[in-house]
N, C-alpha and C. Protein backbone atom coordinates (compact mmCIF):
# COMPACT_ATOMS: atom_id res chain seq x y z
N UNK A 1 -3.90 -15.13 -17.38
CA UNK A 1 -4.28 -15.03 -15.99
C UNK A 1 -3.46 -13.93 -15.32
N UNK A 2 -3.97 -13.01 -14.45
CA UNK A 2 -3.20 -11.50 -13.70
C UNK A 2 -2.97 -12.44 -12.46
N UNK A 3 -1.95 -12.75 -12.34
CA UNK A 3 -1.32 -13.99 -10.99
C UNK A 3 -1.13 -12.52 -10.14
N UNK A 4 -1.51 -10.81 -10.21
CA UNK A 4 -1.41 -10.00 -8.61
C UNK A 4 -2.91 -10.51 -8.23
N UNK A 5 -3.71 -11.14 -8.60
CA UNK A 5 -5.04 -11.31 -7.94
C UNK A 5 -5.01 -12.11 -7.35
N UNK A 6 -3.66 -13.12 -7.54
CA UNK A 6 -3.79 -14.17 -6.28
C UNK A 6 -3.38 -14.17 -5.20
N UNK A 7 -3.53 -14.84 -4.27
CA UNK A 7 -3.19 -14.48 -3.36
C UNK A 7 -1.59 -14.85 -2.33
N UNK A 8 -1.74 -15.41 -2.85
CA UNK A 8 0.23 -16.35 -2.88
C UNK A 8 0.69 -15.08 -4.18
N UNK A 9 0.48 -13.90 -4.47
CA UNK A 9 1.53 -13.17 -5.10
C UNK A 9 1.52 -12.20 -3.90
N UNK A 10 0.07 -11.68 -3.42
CA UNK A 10 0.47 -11.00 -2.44
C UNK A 10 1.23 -11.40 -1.30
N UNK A 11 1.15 -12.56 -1.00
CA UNK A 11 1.94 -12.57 0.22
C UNK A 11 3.58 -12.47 -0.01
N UNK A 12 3.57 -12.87 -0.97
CA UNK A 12 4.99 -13.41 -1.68
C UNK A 12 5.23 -11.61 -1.47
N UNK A 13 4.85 -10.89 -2.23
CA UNK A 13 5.50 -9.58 -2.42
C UNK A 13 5.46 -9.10 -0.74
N UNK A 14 4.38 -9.03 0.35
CA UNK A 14 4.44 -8.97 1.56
C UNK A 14 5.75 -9.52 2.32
N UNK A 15 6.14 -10.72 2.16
CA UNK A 15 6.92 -11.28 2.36
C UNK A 15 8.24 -10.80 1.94
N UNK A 16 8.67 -10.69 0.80
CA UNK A 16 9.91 -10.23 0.38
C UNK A 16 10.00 -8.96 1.06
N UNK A 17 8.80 -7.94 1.13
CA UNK A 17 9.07 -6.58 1.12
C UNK A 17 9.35 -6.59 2.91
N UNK A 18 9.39 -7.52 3.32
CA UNK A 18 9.36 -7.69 5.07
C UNK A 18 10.93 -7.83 5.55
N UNK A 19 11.40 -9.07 4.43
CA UNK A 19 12.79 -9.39 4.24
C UNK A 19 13.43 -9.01 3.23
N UNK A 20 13.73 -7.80 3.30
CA UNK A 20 14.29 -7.36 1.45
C UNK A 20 15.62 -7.62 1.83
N UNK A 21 15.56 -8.33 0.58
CA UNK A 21 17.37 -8.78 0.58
C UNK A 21 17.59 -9.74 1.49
N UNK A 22 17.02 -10.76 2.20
CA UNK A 22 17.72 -11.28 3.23
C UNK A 22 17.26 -12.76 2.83
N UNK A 23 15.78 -13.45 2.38
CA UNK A 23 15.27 -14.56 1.90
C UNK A 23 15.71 -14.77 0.96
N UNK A 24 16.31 -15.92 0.53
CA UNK A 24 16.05 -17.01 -0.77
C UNK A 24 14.42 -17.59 -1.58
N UNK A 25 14.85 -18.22 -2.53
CA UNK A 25 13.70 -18.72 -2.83
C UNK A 25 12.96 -19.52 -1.92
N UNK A 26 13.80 -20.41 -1.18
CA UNK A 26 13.16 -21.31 -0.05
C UNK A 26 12.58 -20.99 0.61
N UNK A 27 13.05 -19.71 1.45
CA UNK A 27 12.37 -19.09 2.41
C UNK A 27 11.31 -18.48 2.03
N UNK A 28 11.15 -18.01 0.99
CA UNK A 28 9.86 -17.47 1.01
C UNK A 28 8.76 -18.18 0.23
N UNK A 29 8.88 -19.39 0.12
CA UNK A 29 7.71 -20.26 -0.77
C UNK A 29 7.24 -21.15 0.53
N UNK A 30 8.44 -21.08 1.87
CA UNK A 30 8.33 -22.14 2.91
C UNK A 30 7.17 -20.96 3.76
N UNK A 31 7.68 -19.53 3.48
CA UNK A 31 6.88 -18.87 4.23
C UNK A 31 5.57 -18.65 3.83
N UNK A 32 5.55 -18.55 2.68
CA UNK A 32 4.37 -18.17 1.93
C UNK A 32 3.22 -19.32 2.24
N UNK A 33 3.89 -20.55 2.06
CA UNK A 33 2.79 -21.69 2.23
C UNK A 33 2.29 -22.06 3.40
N UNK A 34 2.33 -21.71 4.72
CA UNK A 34 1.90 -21.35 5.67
C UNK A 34 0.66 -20.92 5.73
N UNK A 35 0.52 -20.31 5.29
CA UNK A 35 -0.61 -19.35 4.93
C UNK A 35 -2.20 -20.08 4.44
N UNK A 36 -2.92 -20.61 5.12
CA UNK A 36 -4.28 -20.88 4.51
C UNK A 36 -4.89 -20.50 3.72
N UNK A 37 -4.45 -19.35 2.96
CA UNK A 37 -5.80 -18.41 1.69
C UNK A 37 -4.48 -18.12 0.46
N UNK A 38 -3.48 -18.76 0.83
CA UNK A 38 -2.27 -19.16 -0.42
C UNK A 38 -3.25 -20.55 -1.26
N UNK A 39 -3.12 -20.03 -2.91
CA UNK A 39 -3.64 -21.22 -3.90
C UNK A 39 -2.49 -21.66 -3.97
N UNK A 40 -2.49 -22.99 -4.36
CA UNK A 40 -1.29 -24.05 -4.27
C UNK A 40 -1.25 -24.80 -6.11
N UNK A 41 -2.11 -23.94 -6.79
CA UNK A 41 -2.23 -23.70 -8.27
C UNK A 41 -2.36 -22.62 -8.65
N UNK A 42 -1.12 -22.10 -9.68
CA UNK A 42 -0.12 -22.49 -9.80
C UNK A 42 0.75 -22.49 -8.69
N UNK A 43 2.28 -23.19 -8.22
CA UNK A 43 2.65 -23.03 -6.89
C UNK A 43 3.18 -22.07 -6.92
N UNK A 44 3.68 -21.56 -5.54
CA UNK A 44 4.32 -20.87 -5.04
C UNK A 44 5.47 -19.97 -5.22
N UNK A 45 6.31 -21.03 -6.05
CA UNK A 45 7.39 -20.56 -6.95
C UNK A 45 7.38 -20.28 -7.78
N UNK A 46 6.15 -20.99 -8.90
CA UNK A 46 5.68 -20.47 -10.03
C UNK A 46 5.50 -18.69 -9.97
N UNK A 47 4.93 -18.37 -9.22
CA UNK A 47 4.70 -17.00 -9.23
C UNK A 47 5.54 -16.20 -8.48
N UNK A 48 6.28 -17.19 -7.78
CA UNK A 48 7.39 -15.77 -7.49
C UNK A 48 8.39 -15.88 -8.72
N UNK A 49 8.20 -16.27 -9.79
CA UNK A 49 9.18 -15.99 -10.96
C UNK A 49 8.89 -15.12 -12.04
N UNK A 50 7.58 -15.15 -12.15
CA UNK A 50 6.47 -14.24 -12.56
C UNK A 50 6.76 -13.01 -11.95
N UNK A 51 6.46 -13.21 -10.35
CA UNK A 51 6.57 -11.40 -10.28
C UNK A 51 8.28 -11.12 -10.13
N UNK A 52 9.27 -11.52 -10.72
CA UNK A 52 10.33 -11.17 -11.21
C UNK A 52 10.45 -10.84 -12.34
N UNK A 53 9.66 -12.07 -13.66
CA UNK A 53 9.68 -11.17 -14.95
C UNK A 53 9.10 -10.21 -15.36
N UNK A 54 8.31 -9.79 -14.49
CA UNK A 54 6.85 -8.60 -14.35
C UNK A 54 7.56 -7.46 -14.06
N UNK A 55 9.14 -7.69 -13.29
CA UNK A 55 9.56 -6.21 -12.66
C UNK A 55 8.78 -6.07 -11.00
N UNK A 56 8.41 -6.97 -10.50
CA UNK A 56 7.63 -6.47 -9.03
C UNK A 56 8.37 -7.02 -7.91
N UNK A 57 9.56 -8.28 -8.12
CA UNK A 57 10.78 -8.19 -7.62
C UNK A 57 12.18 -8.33 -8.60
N UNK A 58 13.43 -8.63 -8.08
CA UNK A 58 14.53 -8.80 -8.56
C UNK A 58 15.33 -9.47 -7.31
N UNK A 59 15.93 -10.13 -8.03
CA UNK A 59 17.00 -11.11 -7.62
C UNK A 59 18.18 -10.82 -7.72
N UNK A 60 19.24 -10.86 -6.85
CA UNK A 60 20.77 -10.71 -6.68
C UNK A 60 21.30 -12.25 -6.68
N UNK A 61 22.22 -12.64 -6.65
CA UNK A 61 23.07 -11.87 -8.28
C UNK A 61 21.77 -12.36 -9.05
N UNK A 62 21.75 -11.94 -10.13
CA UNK A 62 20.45 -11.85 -11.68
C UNK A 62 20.36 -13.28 -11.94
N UNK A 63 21.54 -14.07 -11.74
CA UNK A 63 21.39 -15.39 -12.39
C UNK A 63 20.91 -16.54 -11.64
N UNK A 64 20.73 -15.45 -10.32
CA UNK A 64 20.06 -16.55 -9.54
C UNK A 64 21.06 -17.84 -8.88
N UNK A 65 20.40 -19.02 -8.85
CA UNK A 65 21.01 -20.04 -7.74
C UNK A 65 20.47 -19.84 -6.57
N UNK A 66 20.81 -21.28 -5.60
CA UNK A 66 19.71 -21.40 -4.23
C UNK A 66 20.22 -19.92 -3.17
N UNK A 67 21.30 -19.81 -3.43
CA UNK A 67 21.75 -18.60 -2.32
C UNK A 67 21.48 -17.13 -2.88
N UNK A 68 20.99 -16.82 -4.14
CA UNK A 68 20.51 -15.73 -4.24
C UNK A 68 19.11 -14.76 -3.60
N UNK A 69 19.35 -13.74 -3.27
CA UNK A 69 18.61 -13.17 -2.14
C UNK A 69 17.05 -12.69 -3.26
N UNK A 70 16.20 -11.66 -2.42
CA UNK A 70 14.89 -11.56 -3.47
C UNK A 70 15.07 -9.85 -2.58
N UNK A 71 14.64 -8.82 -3.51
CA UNK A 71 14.35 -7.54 -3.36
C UNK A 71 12.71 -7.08 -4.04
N UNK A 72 12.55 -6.56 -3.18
CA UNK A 72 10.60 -5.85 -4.02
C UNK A 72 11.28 -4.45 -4.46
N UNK A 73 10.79 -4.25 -5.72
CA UNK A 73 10.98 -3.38 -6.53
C UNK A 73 10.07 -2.11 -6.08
N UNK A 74 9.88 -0.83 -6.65
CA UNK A 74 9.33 0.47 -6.17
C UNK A 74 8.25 -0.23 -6.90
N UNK A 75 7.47 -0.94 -8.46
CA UNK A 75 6.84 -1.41 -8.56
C UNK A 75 5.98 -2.39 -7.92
N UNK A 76 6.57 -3.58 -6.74
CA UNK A 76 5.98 -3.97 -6.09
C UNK A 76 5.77 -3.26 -5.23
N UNK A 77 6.36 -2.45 -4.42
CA UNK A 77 6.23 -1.48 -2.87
C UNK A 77 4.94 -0.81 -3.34
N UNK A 78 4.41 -0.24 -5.17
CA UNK A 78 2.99 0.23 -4.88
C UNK A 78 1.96 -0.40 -5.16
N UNK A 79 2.22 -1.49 -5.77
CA UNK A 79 1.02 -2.96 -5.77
C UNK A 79 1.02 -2.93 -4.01
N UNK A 80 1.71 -3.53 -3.32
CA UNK A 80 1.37 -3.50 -1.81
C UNK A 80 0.24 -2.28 -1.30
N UNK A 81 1.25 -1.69 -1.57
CA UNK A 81 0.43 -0.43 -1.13
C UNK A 81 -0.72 0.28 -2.04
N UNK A 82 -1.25 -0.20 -2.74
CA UNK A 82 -2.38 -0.06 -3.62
C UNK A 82 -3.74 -0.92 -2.83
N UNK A 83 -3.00 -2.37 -2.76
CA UNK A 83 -3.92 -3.42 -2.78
C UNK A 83 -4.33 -3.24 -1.08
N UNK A 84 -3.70 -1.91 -0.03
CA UNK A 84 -3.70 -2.44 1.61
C UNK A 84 -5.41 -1.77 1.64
């Protein structure tokens, strides 16, 4: 399955790329789900881990934990900007 066709990846990458560096995981699965045209299969988090092993974000520090922040990669910045 290409999880950029869904639509909870775009927002997710929208989202991070809004708050780069400043959201946790929480914040942006709390933000993401807001959203009425977010699929809630697979969730939310599921695919924001995905578009980390994909390279379309990265995480500080790498190993993660609840206080680690989320960055969109130059790879996500042109999925965004591909898909506007």
């Amino acid at each position: 399955m290409n999880h950029l066709n869904l639509n909870s990846a775009r927002r997710i990458l929208q989202t991070v790329a809004s708050n780069n560096g400043v959201f946790t995981w929480y914040s942006i699965v709390k933000t993401v789900d807001q959203y009425e045209d977010v699929e809630r299969l697979p969730p939310p988090f599921y695919i924001l881990q995905e578009l980390i092993q994909h390279g379309y974000l990265k995480l500080e520090p790498p190993e993660g934990g609840n206080q680690a922040k989320y960055w969109i990669t130059e790879t996500g910045l042109n999925t965004i900007n591909k898909n506007l």
